[in-house]
C-alpha atoms as a PDB file:
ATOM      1  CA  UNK A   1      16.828 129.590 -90.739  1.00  0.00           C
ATOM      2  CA  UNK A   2      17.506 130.358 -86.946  1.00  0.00           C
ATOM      3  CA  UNK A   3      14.713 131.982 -85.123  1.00  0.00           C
ATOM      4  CA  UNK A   4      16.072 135.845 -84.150  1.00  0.00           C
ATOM      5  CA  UNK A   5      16.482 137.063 -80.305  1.00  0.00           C
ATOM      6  CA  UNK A   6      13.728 139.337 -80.977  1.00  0.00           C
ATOM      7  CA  UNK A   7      11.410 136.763 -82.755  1.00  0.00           C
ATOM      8  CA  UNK A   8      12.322 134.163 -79.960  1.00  0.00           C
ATOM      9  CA  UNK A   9      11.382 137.133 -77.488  1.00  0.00           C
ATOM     10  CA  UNK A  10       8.389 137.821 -79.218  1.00  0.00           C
ATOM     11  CA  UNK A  11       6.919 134.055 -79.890  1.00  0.00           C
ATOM     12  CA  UNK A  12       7.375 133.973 -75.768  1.00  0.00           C
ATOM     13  CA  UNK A  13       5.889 137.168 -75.166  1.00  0.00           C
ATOM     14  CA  UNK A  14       2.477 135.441 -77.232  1.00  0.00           C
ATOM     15  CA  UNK A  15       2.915 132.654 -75.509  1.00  0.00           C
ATOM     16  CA  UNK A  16       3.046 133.310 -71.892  1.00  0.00           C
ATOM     17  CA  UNK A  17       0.346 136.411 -71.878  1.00  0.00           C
ATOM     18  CA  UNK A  18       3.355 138.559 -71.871  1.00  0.00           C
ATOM     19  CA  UNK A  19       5.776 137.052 -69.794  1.00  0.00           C
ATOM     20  CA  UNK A  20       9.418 136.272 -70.873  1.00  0.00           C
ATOM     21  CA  UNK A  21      12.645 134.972 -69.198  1.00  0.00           C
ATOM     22  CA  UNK A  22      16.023 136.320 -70.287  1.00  0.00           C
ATOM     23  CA  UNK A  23      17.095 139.566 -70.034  1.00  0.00           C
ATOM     24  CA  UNK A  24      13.788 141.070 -70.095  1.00  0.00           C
ATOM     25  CA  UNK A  25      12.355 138.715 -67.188  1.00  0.00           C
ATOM     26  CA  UNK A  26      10.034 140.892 -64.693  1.00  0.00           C
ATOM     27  CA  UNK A  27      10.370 144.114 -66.927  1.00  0.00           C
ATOM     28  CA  UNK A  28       7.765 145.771 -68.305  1.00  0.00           C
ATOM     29  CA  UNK A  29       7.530 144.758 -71.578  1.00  0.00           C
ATOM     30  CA  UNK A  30       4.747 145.078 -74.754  1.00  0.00           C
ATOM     31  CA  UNK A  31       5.038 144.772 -78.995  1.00  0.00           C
ATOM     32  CA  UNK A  32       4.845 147.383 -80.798  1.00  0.00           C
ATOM     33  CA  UNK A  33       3.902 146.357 -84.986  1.00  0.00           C
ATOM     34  CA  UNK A  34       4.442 149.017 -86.544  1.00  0.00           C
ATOM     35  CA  UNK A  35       4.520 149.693 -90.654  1.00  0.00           C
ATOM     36  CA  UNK A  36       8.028 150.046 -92.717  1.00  0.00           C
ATOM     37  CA  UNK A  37       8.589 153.568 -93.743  1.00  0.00           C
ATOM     38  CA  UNK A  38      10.093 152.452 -97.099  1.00  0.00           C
ATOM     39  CA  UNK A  39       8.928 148.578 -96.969  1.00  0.00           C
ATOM     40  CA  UNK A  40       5.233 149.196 -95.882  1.00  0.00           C
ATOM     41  CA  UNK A  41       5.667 145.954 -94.103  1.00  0.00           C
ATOM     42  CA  UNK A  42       4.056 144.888 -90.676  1.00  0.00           C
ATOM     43  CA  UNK A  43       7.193 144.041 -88.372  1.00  0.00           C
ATOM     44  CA  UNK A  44       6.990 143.719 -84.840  1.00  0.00           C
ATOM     45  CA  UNK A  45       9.604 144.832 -82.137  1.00  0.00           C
ATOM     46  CA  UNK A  46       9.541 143.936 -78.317  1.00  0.00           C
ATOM     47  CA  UNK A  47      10.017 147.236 -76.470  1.00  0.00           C
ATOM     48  CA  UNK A  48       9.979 148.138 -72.635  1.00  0.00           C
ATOM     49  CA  UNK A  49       8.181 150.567 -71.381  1.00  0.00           C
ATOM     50  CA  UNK A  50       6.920 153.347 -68.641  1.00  0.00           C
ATOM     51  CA  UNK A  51       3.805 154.530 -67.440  1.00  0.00           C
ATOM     52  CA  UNK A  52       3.269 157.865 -66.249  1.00  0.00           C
ATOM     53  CA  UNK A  53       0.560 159.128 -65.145  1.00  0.00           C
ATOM     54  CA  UNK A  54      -2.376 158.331 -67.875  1.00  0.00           C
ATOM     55  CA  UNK A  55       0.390 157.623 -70.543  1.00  0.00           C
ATOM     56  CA  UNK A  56       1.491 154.651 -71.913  1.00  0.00           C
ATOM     57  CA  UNK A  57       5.269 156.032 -72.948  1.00  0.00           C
ATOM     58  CA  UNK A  58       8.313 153.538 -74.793  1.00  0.00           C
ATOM     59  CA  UNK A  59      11.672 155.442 -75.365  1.00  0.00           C
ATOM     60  CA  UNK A  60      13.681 155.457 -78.911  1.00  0.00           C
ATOM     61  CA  UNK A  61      16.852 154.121 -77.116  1.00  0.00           C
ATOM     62  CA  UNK A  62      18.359 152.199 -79.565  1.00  0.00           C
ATOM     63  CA  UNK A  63      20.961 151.070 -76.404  1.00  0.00           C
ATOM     64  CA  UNK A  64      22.371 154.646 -76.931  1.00  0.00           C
ATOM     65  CA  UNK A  65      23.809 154.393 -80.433  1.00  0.00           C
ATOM     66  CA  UNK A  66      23.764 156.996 -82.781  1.00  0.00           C
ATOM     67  CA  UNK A  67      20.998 156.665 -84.768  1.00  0.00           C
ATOM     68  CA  UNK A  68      17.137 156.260 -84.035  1.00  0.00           C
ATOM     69  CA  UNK A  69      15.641 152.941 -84.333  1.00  0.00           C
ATOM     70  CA  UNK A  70      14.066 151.970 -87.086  1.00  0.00           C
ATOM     71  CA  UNK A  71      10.693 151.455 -85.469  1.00  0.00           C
ATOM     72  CA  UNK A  72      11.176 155.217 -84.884  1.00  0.00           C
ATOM     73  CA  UNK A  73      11.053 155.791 -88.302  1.00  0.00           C
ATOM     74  CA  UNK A  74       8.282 153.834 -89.123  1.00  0.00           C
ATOM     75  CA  UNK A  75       6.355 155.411 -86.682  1.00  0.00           C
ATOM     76  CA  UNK A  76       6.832 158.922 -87.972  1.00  0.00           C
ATOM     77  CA  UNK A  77       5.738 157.701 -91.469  1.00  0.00           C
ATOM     78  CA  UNK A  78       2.394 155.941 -90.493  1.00  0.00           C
ATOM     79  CA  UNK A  79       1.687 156.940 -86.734  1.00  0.00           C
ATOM     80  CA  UNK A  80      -1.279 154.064 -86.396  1.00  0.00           C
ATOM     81  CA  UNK A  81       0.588 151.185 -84.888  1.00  0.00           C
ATOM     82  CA  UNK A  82      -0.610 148.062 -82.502  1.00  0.00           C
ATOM     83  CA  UNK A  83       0.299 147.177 -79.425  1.00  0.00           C
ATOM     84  CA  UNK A  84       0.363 143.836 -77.237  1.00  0.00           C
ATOM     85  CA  UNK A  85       0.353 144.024 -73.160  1.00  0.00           C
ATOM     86  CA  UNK A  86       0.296 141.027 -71.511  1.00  0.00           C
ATOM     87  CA  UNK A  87      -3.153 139.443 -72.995  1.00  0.00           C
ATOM     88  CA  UNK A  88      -3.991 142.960 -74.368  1.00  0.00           C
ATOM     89  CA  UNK A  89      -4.141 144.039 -77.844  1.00  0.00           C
ATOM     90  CA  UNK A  90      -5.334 147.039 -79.454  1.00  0.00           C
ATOM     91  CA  UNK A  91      -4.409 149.696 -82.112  1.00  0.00           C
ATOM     92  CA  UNK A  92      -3.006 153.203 -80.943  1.00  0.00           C
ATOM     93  CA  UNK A  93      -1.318 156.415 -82.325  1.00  0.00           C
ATOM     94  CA  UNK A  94       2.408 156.837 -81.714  1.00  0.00           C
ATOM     95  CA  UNK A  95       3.094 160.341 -80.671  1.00  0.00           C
ATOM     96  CA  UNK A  96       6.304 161.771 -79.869  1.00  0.00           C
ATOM     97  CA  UNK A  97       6.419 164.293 -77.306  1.00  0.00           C
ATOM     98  CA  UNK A  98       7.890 167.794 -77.846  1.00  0.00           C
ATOM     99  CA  UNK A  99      10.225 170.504 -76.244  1.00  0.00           C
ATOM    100  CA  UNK A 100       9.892 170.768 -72.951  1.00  0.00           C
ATOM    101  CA  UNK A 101       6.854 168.428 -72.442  1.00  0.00           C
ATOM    102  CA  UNK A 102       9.549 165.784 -73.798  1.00  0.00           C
ATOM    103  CA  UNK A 103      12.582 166.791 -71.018  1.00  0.00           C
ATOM    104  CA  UNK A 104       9.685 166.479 -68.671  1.00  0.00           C
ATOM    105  CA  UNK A 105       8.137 163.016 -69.545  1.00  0.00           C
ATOM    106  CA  UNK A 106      11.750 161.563 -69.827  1.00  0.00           C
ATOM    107  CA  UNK A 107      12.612 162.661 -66.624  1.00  0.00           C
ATOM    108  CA  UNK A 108       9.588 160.736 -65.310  1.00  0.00           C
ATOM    109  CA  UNK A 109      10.733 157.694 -66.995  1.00  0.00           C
ATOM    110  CA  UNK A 110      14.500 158.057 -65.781  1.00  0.00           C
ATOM    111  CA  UNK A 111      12.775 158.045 -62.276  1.00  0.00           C
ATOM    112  CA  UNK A 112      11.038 154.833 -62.996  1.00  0.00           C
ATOM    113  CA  UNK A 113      14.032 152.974 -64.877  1.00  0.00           C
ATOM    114  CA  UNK A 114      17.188 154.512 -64.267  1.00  0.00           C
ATOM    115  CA  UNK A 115      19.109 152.786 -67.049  1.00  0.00           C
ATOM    116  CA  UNK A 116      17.684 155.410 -69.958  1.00  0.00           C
ATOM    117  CA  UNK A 117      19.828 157.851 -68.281  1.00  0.00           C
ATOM    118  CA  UNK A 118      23.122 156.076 -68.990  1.00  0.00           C
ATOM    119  CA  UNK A 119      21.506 155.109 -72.925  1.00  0.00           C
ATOM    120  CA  UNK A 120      20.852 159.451 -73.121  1.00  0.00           C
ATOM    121  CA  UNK A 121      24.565 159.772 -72.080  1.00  0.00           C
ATOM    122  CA  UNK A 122      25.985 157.447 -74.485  1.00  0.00           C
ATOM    123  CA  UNK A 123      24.799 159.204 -77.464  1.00  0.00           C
ATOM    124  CA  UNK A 124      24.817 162.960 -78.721  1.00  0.00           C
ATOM    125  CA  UNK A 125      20.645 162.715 -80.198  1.00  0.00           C
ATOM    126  CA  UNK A 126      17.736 163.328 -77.979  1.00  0.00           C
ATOM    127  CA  UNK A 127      16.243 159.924 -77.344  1.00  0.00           C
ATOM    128  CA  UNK A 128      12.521 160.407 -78.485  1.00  0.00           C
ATOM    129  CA  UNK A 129       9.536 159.666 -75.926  1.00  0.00           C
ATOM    130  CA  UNK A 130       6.539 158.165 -77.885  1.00  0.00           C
ATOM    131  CA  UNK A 131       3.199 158.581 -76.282  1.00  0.00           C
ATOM    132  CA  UNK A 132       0.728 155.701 -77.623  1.00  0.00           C
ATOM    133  CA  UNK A 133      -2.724 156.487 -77.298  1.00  0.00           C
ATOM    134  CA  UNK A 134      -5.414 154.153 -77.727  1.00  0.00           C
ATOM    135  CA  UNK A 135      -7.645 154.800 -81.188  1.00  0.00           C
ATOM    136  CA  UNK A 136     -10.786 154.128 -80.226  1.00  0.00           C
ATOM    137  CA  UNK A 137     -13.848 156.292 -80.200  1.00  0.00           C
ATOM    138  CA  UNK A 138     -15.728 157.037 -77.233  1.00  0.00           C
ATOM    139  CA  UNK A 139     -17.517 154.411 -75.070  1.00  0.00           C
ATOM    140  CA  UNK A 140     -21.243 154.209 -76.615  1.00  0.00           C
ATOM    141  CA  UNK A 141     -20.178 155.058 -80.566  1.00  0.00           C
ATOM    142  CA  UNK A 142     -20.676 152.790 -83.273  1.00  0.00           C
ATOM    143  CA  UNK A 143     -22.092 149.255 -83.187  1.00  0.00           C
ATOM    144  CA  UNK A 144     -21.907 147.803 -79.806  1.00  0.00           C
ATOM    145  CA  UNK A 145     -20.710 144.501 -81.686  1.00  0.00           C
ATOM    146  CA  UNK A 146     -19.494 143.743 -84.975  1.00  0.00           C
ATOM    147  CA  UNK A 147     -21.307 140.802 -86.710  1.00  0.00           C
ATOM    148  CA  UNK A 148     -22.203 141.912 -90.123  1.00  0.00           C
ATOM    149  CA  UNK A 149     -20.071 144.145 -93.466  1.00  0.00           C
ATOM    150  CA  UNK A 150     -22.347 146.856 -92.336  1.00  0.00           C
ATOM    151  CA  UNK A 151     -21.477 146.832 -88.645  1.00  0.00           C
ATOM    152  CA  UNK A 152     -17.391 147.123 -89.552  1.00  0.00           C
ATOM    153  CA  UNK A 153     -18.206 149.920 -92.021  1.00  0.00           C
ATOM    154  CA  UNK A 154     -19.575 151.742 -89.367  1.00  0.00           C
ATOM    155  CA  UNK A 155     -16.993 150.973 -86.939  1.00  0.00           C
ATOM    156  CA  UNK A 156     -14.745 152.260 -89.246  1.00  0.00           C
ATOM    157  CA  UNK A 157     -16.688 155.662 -90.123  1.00  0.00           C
ATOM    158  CA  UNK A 158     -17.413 156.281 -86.462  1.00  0.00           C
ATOM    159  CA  UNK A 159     -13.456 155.996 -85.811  1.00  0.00           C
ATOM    160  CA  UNK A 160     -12.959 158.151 -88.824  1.00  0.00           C
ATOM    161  CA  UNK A 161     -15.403 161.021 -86.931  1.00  0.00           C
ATOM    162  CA  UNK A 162     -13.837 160.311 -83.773  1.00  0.00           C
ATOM    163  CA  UNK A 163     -10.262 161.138 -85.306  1.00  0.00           C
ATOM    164  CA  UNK A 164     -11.417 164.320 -87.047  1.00  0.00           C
ATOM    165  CA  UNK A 165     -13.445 165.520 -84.118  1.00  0.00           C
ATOM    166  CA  UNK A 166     -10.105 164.717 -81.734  1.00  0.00           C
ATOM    167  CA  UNK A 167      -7.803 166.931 -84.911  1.00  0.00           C
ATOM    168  CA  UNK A 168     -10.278 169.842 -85.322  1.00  0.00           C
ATOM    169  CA  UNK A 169     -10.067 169.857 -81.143  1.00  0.00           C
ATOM    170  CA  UNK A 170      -6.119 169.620 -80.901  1.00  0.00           C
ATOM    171  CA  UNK A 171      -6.352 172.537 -83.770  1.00  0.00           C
ATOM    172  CA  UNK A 172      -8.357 174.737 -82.388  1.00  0.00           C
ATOM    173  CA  UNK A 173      -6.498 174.278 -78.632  1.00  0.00           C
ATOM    174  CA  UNK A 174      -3.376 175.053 -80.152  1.00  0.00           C
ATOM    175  CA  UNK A 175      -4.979 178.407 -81.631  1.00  0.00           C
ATOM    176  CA  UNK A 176      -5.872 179.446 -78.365  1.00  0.00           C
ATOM    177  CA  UNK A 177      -3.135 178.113 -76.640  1.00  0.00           C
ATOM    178  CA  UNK A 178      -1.267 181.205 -78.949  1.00  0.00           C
ATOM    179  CA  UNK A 179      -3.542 183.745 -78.260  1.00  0.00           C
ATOM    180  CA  UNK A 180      -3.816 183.322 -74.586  1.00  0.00           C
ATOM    181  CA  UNK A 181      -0.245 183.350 -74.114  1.00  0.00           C
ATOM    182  CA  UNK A 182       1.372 185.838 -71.787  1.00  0.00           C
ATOM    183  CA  UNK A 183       4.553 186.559 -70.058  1.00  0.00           C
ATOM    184  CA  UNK A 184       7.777 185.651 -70.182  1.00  0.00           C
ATOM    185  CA  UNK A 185       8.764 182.142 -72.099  1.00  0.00           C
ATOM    186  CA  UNK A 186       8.044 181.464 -75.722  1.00  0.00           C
ATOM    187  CA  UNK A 187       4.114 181.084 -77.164  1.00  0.00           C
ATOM    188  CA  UNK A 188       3.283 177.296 -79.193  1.00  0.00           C
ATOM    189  CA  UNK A 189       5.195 177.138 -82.007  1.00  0.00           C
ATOM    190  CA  UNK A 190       3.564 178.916 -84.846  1.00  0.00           C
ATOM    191  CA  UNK A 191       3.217 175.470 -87.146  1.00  0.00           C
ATOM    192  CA  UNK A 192       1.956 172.087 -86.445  1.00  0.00           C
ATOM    193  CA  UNK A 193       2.753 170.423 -83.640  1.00  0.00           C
ATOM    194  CA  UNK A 194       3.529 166.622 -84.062  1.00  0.00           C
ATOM    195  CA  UNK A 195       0.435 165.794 -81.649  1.00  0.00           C
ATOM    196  CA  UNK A 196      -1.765 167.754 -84.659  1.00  0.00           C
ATOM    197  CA  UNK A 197       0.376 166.033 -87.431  1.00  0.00           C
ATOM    198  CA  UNK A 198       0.072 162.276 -86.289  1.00  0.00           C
ATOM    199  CA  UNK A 199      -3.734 161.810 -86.038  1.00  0.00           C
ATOM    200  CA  UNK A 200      -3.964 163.769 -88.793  1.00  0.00           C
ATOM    201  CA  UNK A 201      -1.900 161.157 -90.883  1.00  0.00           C
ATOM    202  CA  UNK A 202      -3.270 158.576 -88.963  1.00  0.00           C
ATOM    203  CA  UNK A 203      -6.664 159.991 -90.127  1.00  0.00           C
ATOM    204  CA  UNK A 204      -5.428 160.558 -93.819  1.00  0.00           C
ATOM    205  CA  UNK A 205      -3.915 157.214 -94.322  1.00  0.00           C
ATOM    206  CA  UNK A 206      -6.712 155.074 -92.610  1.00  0.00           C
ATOM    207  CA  UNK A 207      -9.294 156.790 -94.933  1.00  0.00           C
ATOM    208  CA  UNK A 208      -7.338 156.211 -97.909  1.00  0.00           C
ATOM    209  CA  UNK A 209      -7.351 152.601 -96.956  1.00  0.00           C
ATOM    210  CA  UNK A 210     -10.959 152.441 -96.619  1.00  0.00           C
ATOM    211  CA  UNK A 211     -11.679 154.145 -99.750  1.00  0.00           C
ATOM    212  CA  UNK A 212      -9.664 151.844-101.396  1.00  0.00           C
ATOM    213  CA  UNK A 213     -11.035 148.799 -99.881  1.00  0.00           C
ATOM    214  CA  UNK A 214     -15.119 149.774-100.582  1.00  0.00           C
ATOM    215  CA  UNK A 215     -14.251 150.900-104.635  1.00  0.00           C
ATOM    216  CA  UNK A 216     -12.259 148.002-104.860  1.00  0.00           C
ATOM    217  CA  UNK A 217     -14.638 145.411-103.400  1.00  0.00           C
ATOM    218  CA  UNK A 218     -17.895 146.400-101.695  1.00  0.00           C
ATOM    219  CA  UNK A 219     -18.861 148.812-104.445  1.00  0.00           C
ATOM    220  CA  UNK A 220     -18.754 146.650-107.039  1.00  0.00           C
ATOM    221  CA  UNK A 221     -20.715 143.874-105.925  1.00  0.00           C
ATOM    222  CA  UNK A 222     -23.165 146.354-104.504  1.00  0.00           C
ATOM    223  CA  UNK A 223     -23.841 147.888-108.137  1.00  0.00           C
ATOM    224  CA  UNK A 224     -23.925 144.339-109.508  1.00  0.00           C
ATOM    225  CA  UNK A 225     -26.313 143.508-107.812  1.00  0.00           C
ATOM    226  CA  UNK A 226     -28.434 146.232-107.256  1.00  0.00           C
ATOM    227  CA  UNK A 227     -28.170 147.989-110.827  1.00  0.00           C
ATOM    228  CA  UNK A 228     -30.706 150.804-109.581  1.00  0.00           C
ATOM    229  CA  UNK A 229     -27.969 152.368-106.921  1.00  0.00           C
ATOM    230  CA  UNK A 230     -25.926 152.852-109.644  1.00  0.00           C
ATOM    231  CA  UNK A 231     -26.305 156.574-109.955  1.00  0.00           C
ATOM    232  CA  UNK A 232     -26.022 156.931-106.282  1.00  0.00           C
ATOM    233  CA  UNK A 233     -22.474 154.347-106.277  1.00  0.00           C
ATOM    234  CA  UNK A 234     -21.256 157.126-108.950  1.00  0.00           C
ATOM    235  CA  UNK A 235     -22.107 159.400-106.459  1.00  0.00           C
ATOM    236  CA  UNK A 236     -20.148 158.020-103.823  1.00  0.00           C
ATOM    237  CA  UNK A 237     -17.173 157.394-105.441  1.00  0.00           C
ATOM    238  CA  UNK A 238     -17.302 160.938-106.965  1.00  0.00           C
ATOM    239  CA  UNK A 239     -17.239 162.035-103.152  1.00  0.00           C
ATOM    240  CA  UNK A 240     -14.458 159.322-102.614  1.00  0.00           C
ATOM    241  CA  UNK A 241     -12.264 161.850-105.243  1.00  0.00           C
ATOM    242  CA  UNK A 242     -13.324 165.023-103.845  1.00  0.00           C
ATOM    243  CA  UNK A 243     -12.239 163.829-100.674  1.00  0.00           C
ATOM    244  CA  UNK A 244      -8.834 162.534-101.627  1.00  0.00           C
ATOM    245  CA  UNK A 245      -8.031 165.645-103.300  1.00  0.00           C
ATOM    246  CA  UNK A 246      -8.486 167.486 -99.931  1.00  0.00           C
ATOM    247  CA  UNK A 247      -6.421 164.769 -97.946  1.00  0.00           C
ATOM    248  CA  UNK A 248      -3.535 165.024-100.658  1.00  0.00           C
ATOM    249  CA  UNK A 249      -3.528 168.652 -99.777  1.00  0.00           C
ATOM    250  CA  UNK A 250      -3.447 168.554 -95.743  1.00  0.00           C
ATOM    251  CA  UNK A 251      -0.944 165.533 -96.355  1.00  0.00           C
ATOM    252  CA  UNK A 252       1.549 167.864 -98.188  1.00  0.00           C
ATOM    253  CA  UNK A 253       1.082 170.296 -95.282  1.00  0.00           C
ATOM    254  CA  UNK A 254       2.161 167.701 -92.882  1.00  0.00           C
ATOM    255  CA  UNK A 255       5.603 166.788 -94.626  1.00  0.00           C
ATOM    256  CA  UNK A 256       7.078 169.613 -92.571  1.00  0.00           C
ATOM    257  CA  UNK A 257       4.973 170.424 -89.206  1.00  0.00           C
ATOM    258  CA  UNK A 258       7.843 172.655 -88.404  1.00  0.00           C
ATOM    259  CA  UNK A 259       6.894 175.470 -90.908  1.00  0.00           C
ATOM    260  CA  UNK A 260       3.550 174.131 -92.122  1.00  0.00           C
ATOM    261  CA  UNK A 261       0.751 177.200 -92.371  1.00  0.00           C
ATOM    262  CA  UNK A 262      -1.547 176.415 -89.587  1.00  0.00           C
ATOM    263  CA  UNK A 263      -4.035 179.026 -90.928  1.00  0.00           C
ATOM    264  CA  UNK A 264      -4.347 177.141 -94.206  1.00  0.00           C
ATOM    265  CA  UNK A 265      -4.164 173.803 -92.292  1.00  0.00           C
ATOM    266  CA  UNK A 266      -7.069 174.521 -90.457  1.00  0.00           C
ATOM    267  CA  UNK A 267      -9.337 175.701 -93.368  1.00  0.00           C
ATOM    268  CA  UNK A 268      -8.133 172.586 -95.301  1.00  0.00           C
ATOM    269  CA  UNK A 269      -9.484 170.631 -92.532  1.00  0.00           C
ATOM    270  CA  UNK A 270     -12.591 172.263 -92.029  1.00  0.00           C
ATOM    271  CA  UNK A 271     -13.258 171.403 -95.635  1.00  0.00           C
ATOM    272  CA  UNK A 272     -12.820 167.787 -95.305  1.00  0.00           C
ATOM    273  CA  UNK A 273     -14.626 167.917 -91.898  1.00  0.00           C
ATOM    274  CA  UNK A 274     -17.554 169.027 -94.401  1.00  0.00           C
ATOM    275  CA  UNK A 275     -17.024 167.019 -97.341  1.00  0.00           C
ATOM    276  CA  UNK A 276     -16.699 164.148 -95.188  1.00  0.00           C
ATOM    277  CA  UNK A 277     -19.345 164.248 -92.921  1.00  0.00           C
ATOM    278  CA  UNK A 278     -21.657 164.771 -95.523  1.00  0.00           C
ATOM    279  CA  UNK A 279     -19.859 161.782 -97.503  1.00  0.00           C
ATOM    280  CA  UNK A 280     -20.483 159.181 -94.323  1.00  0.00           C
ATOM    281  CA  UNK A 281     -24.127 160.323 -93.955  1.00  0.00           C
ATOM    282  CA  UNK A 282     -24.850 159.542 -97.193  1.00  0.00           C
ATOM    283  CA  UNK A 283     -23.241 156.951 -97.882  1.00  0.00           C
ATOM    284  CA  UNK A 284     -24.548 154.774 -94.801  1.00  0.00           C
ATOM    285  CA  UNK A 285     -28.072 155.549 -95.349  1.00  0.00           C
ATOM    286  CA  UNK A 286     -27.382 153.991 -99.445  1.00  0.00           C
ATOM    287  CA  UNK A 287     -24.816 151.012 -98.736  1.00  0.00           C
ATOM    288  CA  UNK A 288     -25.299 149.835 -95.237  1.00  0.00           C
ATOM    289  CA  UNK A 289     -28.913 148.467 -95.296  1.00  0.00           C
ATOM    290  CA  UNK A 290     -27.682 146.727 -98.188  1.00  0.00           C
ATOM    291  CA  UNK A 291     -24.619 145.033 -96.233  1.00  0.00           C
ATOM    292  CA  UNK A 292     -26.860 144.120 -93.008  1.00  0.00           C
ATOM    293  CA  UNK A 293     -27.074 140.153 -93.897  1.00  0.00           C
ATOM    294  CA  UNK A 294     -23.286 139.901 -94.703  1.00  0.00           C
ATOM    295  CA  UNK A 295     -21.449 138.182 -91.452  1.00  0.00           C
ATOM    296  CA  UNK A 296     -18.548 140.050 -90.457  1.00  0.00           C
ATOM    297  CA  UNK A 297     -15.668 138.464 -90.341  1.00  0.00           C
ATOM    298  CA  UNK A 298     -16.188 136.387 -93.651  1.00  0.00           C
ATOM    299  CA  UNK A 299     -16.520 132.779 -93.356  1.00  0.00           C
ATOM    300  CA  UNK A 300     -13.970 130.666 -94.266  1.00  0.00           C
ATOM    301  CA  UNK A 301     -13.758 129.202 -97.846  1.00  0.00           C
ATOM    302  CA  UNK A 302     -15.198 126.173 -97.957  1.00  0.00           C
ATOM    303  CA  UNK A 303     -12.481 123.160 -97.669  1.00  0.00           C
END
């Protein structure tokens, strides 16, 4: 089967640190893998992009048609994506920017490349301007290196707190952002704002993941072979439930951030922020002496 323009562009994007000839020669260009809405594939789409200021922006173009593109989509469904600049790779949040902080941002990036202008003119939507913002906890949290099962746990917990520290803080700023307002022009919008509702579901979905992964595989082999943590594995897991009944609930107040209650949003989340705080304390004080000796990333089978 013949290779695709955009898997051709892509293979010479790895290739070359970044660098690719064509039409896209001395642009700035990066990947962005992002995961089907419907397919819950990994696919992969060469974008250009703009920075402004501190933010790393790309622009749902789509040449101008009519509709978005699909990595659009896919973004809105599961906001944690990855991205590739020149020998740089790392896992971000895609968040689209809003109202007038959108008109504003766009007309930064019209100033740096002209041609989104004419693709805005060609089409009747509002070409969306996605922020994508590094996911990674502050410098000095978690394991300064990740050799062992029970360093990558932690990496991932710490991330988890990160995320729910950076929500709660986005929550609570858009709560005062409301009361302080004054004057003329219109107060934050009274439910979620997408910036709120995609770490949120970044947060949601990534935990889901890694409850999944540790019933499914390190929990096991931990009880196996350590049959007096039992009662404290049926403790965990128990917490594992209690947890994803909370998450169901702030995910069903995410399907709509337009009229989702932010009052019952942000008790929701101070609930998990409880239950799961609690959860991670525990939990790594049980399972991750335990996991210590295990190298991280596995070795490969033997051939």
């Amino acid at each position: 089967m013949p290779t695709s323009f955009n898997q051709s562009v892509i293979e010479e994007f790895r290739a070359n640190a970044g660098k690719v000839g064509g039409p896209f020669e001395g642009g700035d260009l990066l990947l962005l893998t992002t995961t089907g809405a419907k397919s819950g594939e990994r696919t992969t789409a060469p974008l250009g992009y703009v920075r402004v200021d501190d933010l790393l922006l790309v622009v749902g173009s789509n040449l101008g048609s009519p509709r978005h593109p699909a990595w659009y989509h896919n973004l809105l469904a599961h906001p944690a994506v990855g991205v590739e600049i020149g020998g740089d790779e790392f896992e971000a949040i895609a968040v689209p920017a809003e109202g007038a902080r959108r008109d504003r941002l766009f007309g930064r990036v019209v100033e740096a490349v002209p041609g989104y202008a004419d693709y805005q003119e060609r089409t009747t939507r509002i070409l969306p301007v996605v922020a994508l913002e590094r996911s990674e906890p502050a410098p000095g949290e978690g394991p300064r290196e990740v050799t062992s099962l029970a360093d990558k746990i932690l990496e991932v917990h710490t991330w988890l707190r990160h995320q729910l520290r950076h929500v709660s803080a986005e929550t609570d700023a858009h709560f005062a952002a409301r009361a302080a307002h004054q004057g003329p022009g219109e107060p934050p919008a009274p439910g979620l704002g997408l910036q709120i509702r995609q770490h949120c579901l970044a947060f949601c979905q990534t935990l889901e993941f890694h409850h999944a992964s540790e019933d499914g595989h390190v929990f096991p082999v931990v009880a196996h072979h350590h049959p007096h943590l039992r009662e404290a594995m049926d403790r965990i897991q128990e917490e594992h439930r209690t947890v994803a009944r909370i998450q169901d609930d702030l995910v069903a107040l995410l399907a709509d951030v337009g009229t989702a209650d932010l009052e019952h949003f942000r008790a929701e989340l101070a609930r998990m922020s409880e239950e799961l705080l609690a959860h991670l304390d525990y939990e790594e004080g049980i399972v991750l002496p335990l996991l210590a000796d295990i190298p991280w990333p596995p070795a490969p089978p033997a051939s």
